[in-house]
Protein backbone atom coordinates (compact mmCIF):
# COMPACT_ATOMS: atom_id res chain seq x y z
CA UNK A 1 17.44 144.50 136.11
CA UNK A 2 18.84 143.65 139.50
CA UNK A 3 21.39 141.23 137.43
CA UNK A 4 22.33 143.80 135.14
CA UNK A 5 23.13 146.23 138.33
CA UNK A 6 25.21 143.20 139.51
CA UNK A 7 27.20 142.77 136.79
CA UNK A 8 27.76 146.65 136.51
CA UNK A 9 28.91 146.94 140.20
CA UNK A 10 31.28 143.77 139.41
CA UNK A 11 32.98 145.75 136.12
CA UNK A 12 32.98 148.96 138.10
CA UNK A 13 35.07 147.33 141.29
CA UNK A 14 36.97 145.04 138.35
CA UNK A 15 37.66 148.52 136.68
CA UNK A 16 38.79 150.38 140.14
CA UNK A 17 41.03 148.01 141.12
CA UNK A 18 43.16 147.85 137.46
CA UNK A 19 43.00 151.59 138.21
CA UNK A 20 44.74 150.78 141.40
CA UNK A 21 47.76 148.78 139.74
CA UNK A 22 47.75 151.14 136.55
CA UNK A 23 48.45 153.98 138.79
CA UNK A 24 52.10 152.85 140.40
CA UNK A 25 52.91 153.32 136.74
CA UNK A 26 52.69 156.47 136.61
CA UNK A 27 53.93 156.52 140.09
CA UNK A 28 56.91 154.92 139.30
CA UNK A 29 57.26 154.86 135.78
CA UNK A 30 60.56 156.42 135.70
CA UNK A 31 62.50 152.85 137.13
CA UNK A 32 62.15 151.27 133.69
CA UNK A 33 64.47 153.73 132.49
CA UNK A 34 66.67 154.04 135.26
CA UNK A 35 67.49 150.31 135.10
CA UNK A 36 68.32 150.50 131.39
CA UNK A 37 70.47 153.22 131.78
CA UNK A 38 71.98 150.96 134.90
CA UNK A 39 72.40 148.46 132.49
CA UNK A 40 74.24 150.55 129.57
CA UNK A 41 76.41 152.17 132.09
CA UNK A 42 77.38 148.85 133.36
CA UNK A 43 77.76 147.50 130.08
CA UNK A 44 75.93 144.36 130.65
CA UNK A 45 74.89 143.60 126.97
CA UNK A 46 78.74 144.22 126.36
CA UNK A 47 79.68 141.74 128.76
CA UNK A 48 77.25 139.02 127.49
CA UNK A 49 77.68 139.78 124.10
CA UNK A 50 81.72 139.42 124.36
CA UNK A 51 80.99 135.95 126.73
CA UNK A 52 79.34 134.66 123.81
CA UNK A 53 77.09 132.91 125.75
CA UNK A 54 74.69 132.91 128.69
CA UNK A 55 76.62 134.16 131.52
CA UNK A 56 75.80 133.34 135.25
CA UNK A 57 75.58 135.91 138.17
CA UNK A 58 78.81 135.04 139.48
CA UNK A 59 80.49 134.91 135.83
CA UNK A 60 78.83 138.83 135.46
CA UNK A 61 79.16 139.98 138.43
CA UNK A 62 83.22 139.06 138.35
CA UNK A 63 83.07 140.77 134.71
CA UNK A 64 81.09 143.77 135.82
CA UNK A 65 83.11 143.81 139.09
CA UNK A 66 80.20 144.68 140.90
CA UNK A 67 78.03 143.74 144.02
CA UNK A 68 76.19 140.35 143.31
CA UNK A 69 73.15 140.35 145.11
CA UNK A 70 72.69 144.24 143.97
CA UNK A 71 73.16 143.27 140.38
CA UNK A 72 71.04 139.79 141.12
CA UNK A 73 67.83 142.41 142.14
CA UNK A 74 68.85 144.68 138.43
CA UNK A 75 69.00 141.55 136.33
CA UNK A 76 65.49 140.35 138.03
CA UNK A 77 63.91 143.49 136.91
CA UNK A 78 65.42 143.52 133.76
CA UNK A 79 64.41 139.72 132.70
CA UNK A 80 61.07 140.07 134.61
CA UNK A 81 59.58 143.24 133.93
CA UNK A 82 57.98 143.05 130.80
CA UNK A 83 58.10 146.65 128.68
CA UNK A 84 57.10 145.70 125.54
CA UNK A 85 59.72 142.74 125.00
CA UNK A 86 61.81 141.26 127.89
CA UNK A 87 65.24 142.83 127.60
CA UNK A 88 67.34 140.16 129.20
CA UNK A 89 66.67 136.30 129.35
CA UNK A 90 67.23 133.50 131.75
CA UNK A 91 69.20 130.31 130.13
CA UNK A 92 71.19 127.89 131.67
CA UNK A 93 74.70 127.62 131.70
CA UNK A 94 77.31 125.15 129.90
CA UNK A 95 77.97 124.86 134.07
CA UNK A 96 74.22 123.87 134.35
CA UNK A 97 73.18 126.87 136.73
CA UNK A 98 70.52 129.75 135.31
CA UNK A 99 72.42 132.29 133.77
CA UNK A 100 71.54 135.56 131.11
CA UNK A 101 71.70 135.93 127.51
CA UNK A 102 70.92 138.42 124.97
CA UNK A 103 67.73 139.37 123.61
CA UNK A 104 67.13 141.30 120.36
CA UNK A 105 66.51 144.45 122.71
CA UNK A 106 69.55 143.82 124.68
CA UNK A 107 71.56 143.67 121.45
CA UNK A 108 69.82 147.14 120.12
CA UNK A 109 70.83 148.85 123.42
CA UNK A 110 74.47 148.21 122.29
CA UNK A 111 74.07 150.09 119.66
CA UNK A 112 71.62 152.54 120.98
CA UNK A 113 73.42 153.26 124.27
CA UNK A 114 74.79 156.67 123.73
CA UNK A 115 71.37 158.36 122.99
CA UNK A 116 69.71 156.42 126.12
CA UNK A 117 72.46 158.20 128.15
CA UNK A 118 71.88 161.42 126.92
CA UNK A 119 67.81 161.29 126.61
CA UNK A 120 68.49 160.26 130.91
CA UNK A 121 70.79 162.69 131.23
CA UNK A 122 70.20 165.66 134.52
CA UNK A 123 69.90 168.05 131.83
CA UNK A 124 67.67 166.67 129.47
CA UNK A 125 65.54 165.06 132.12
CA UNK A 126 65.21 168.39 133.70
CA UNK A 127 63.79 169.85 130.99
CA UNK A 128 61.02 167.60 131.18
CA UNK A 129 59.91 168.85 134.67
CA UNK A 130 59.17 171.93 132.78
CA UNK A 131 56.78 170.70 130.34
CA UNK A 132 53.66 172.44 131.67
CA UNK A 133 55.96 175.89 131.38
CA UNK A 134 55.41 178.72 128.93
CA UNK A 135 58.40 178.73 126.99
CA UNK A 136 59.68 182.09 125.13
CA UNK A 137 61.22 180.78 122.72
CA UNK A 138 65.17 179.06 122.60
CA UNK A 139 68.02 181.01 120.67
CA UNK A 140 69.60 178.93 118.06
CA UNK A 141 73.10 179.15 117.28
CA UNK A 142 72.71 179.69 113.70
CA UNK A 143 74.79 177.37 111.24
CA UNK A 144 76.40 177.34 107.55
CA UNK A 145 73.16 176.42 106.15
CA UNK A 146 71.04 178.48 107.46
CA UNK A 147 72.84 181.09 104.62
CA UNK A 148 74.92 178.63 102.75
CA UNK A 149 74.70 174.86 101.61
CA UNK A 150 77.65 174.02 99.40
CA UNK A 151 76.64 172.47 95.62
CA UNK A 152 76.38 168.83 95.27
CA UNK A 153 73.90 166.59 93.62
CA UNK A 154 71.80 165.89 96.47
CA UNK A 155 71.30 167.25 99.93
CA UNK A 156 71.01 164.86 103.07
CA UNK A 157 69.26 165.14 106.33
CA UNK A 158 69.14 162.64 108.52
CA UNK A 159 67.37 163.49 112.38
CA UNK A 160 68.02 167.90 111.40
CA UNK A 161 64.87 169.00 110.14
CA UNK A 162 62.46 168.34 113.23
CA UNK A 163 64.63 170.52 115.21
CA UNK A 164 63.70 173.52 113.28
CA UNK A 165 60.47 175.00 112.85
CA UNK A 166 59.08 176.25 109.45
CA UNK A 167 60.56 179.10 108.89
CA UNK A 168 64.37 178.07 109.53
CA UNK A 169 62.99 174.91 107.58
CA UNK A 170 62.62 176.91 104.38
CA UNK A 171 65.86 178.73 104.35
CA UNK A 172 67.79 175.71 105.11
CA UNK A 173 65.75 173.37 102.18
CA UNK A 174 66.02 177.25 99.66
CA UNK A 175 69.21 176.91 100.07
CA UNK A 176 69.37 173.57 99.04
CA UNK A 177 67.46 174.43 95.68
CA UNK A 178 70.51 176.63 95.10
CA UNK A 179 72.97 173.64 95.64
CA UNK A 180 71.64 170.91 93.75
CA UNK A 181 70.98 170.79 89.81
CA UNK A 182 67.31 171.62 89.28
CA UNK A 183 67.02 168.93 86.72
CA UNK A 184 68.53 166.18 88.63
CA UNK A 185 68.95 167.11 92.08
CA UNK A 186 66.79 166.29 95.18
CA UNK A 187 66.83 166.92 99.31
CA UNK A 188 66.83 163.81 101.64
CA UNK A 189 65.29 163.62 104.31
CA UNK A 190 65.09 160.68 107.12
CA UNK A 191 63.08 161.95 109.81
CA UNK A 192 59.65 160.37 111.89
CA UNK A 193 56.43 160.94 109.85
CA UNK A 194 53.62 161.27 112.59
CA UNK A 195 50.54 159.07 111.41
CA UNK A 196 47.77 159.11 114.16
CA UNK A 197 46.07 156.24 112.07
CA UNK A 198 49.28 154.25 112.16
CA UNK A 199 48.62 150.21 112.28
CA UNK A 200 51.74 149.46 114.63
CA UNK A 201 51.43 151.29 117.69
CA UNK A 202 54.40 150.95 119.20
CA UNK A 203 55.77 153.07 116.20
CA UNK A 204 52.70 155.71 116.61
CA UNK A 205 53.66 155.51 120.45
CA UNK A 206 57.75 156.30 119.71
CA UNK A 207 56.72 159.22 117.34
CA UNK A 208 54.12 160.51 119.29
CA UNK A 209 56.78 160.46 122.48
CA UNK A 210 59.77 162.05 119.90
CA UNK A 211 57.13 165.36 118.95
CA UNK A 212 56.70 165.74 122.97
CA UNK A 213 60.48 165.65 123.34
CA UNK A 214 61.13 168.25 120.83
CA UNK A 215 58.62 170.16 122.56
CA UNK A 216 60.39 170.06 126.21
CA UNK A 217 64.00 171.52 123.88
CA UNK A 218 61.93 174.28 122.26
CA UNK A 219 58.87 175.65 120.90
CA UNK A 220 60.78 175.56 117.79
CA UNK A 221 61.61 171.75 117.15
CA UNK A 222 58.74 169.37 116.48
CA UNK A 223 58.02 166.11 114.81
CA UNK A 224 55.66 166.43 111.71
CA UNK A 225 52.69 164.69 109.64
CA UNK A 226 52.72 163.62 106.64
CA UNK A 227 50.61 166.67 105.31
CA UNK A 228 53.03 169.14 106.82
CA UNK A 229 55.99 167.85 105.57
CA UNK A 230 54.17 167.72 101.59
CA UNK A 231 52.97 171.58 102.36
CA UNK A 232 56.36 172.80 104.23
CA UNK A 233 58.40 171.26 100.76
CA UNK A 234 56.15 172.23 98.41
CA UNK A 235 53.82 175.02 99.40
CA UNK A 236 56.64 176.84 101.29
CA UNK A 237 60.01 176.04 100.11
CA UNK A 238 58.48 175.31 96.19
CA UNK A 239 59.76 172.40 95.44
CA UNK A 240 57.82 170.56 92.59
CA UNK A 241 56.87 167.53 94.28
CA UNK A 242 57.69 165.09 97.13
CA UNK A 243 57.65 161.19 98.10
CA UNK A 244 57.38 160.16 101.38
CA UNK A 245 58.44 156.40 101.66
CA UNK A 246 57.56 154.11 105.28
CA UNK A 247 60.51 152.44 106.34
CA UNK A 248 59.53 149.13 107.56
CA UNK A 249 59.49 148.88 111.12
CA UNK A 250 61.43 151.86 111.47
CA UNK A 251 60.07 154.92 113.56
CA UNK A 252 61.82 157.16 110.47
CA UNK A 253 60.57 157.72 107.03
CA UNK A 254 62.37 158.58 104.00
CA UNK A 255 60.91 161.84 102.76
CA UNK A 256 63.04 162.80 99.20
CA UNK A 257 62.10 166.35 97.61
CA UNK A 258 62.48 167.22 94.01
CA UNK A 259 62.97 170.26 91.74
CA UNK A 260 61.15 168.84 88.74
């Protein structure tokens, strides 16, 4: 018994002091992103990338034309700090000093970079500081196809849907059925499928963190589950049936929508 009691108190003070680290991320949680957003505005992965090679703090810091010890203490954090996946990496140097190179994350912020910027924008980060808020409701500037979606053979959405909710849903995909052949014509959709049972959980984490984002823009916009998407296509906007296809480690899903 007494053991037991031991061995309880020593998982309890284990427990309470992981507590004690865990907590400066929440703390502090918003540096990861400031640094990557340092990073894009600086165009670091541009500079590498265009070096070809691993570049050393003086060869990036004379590219960048920035403050070397300043960008020494950002490219620390950035090859230290581990995420998920390291975004920078130390190598050495044709000139045999330690230099940085490219990492598969490093190389997706390239192409990434302008939606970083804007999700760490003042505006959009503002709007998170308003999450707990009651929110009345956000006035969309209504577009063509909300009343009109020209005829062709097969409608395309790519990112659109989740930032309407249901109702402005089924006009927009009605309208559709009016553009597209009913024998032969379907709606595309590429949008995140929320699947709380999901197997990769970085994916589950990224859609989970998208829905919550929609939800600081607007009551309206929201990611959906797989079940809401089949009833919102079929149920609501009557289409006859509906395939929802995983794209391999991809946060979207293909989601096509047929007349017969």
């Amino acid at each position: 018994m007494e053991e037991t009691i031991i061995k309880e108190s020593k998982w309890k003070k284990e427990e309470e002091e992981e507590v004690k680290i865990q907590i400066y991320k929440y703390v502090i949680g918003f540096a990861e992103a400031a640094a990557i957003k340092c990073a894009i505005e600086l165009k670091i992965a541009d500079a590498i990338e265009s070096h070809g090679r691993p570049m050393s703090l003086s060869q990036l810091s004379t590219a960048l034309n920035c403050s070397p010890p300043l960008l020494l203490r950002i490219m620390r954090f950035l090859v230290h700090r581990r995420m998920l996946i390291t975004v920078f990496k130390e190598e050495t140097t044709a000139e045999n000093v330690i230099g940085y190179s490219q990492t598969p994350l490093s190389h997706m912020l390239i192409t990434v970079a302008p939606l970083l910027v804007l999700e760490n924008s003042p505006t959009i980060v503002e709007s998170w500081h308003n999450l707990s808020a009651r929110y009345n409701g956000v006035e969309h500037v209504a577009g063509n196809m909300l009343h009109f979606v020209p005829n062709a053979d097969a409608a395309f959405f790519m990112w659109i849907l989740h930032a309407w909710d249901d109702k402005d849903c089924i006009k927009i995909l009605k309208n559709c059925k009016e553009a597209i052949p009913e024998d032969r014509g379907k709606v595309i959709i590429i949008d995140s499928v929320i699947n709380e049972k999901e197997e990769n959980k970085m994916l589950s984490d990224i859609r989970l963190t998208l829905d919550i984002m929609m939800m600081t823009r607007s009551q309206k916009e929201r990611e959906r589950t797989h079940d809401e998407r089949t009833h919102l296509l079929i149920n609501k906007a009557s289409f006859s049936r509906c395939i929802i296809t995983s794209i391999p480690h991809a946060v979207p899903s293909i989601i096509q929508a047929f007349m017969s």
